[in-house]
Structure formats: structure tokens, C-alpha cells
C-alpha atoms as a PDB file:
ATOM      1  CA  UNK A   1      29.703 111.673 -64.383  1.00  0.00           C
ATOM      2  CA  UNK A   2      26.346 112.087 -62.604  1.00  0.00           C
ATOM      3  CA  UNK A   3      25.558 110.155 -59.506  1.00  0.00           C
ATOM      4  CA  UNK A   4      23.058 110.108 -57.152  1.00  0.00           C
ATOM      5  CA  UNK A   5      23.921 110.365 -53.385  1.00  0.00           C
ATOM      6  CA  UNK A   6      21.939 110.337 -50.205  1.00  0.00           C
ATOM      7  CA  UNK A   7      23.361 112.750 -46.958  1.00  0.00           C
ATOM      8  CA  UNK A   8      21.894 113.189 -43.997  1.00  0.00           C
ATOM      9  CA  UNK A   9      20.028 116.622 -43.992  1.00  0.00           C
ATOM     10  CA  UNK A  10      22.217 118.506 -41.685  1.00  0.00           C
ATOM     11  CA  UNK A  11      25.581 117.390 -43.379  1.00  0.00           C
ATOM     12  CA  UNK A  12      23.962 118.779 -46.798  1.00  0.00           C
ATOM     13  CA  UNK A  13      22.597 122.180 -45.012  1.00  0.00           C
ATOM     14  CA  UNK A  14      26.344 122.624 -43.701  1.00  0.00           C
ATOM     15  CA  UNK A  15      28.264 121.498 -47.514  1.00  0.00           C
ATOM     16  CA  UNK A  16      25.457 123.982 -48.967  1.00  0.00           C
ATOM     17  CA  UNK A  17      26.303 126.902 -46.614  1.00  0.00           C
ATOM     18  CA  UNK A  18      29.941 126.326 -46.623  1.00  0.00           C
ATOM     19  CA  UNK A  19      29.665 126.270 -50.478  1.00  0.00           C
ATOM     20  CA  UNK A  20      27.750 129.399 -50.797  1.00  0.00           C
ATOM     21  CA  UNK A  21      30.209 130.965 -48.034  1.00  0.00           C
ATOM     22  CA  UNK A  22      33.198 130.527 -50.001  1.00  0.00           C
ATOM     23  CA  UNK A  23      31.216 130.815 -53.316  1.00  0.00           C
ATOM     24  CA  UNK A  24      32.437 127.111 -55.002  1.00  0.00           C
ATOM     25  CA  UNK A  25      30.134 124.903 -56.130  1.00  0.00           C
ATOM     26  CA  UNK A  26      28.850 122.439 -54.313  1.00  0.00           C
ATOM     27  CA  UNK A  27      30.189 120.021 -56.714  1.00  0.00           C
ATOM     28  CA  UNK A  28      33.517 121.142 -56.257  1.00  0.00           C
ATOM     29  CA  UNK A  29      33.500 121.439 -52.387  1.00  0.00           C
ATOM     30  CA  UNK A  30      32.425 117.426 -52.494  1.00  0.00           C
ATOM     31  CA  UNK A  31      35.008 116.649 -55.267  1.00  0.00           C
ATOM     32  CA  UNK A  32      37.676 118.152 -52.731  1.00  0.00           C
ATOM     33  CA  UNK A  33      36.301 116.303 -49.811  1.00  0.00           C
ATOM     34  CA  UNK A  34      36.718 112.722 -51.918  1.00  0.00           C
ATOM     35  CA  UNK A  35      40.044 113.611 -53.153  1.00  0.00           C
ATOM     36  CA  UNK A  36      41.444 114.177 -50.002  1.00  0.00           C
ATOM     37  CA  UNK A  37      39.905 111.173 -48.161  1.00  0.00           C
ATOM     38  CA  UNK A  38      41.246 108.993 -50.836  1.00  0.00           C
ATOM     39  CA  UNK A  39      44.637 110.563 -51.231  1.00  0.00           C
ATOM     40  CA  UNK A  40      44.893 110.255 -47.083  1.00  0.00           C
ATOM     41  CA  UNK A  41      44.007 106.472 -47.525  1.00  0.00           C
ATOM     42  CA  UNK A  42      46.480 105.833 -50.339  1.00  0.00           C
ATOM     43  CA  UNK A  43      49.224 107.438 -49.078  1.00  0.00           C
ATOM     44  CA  UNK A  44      48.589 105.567 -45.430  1.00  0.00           C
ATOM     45  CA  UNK A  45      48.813 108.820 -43.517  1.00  0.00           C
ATOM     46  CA  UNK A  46      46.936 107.675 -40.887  1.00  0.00           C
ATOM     47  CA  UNK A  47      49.637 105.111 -40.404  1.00  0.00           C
ATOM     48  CA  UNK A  48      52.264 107.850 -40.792  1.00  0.00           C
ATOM     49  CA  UNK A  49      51.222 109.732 -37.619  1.00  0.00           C
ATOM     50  CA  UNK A  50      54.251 111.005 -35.743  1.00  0.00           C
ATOM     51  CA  UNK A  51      54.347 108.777 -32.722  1.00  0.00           C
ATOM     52  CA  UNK A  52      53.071 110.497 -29.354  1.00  0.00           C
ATOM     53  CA  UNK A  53      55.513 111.884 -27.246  1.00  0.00           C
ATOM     54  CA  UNK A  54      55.660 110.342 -23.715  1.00  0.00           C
ATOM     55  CA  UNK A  55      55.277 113.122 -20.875  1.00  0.00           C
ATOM     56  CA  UNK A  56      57.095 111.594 -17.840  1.00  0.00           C
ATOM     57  CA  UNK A  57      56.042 112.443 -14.416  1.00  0.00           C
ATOM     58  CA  UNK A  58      58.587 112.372 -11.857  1.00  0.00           C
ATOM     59  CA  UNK A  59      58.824 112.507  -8.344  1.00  0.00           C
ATOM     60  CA  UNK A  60      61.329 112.553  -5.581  1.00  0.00           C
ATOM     61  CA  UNK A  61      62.308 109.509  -4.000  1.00  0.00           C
ATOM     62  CA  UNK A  62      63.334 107.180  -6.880  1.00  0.00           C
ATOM     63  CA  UNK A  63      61.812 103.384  -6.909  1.00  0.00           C
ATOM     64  CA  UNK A  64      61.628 101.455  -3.696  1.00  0.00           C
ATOM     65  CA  UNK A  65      64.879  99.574  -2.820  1.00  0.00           C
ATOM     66  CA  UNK A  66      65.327  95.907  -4.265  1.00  0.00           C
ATOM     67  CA  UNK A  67      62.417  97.120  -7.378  1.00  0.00           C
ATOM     68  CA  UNK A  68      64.196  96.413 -10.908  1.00  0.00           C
ATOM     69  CA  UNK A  69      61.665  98.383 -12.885  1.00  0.00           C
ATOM     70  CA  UNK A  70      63.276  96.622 -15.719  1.00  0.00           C
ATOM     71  CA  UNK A  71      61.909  93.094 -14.626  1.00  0.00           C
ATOM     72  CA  UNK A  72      57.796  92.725 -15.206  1.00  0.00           C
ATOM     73  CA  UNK A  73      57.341  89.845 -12.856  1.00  0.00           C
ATOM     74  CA  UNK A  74      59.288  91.268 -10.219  1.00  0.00           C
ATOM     75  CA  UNK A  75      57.241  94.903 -10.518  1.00  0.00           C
ATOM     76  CA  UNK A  76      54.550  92.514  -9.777  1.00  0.00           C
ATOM     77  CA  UNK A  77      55.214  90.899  -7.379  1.00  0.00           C
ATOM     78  CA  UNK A  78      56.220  94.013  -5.551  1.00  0.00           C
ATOM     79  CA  UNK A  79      52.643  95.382  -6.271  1.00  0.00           C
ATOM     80  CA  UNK A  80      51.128  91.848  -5.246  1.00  0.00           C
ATOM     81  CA  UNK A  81      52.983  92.335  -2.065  1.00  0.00           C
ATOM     82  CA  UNK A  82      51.843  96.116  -1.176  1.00  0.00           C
ATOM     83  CA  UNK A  83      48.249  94.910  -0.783  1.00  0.00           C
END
């Protein structure tokens, strides 16, 4: 099917060059491009992104004593009262 579609200049200067680089028609180099968007989308791999890894610092000397890192409000309070 024929369609009309308007780029921006430079994106069509790149697909062009990239075409002729790897010598597949333009066509074909946007048919690609579609397919894998649309695949991506309908297989929710975006969603499926391995969850990032957590890189924990640590330091000597541990947490001061009394703080339960475990309890939000007191973590705050303990912040509230090093000000």
C-alpha cells in the first residue's frame, strides 16, 4: 500500500544514507523500523525491563544508636532533630 509521510529533513537524510549504506531499500529499512516499534509495544517490553539493580554504599560506623531504619517516622524525626 502507498502512503504518504512527512519526516523531518535530517531524519530522512540519515534513513536515506543508512539505506544506501547497507544497500536495502528505503522501504524496507522503514518497514523494519514499524515492525519493531509495534512488536516492542505489543509485547509490553518496555514494561518487561529487568528491574535496576540497587548499588549500596556503605560505610563504617553502622546507624546512630536508638535509629530503627525500619520505622519512617522515627528516621524522621531523627533527621528533624539533627537540624
Amino acid at each position: 500500500m502507498k502512503t504518504t509521510v512527512d519526516l523531518p529533513d535530517d531524519l530522512l537524510v540519515r534513513a536515506k544514507k543508512r539505506a544506501a549504506e547497507t544497500r536495502t531499500p528505503l522501504r524496507v529499512l522503514i518497514e523494519r523500523g514499524l515492525r519493531r516499534e509495534l512488536a516492542s509495544a505489543a509485547t509490553g517490553n518496555r514494561a518487561r525491563r529487568s528491574p535496576r539493580k540497587i548499588h549500596w554504599v556503605v560505610a563504617p560506623g553502622g546507624l546512630p544508636a536508638g535509629l530503627d531504619a525500619a520505622d519512617r517516622s522515627s528516621l524522621h524525626d531523627w533527621i528533624r532533630a539533627q537540624r
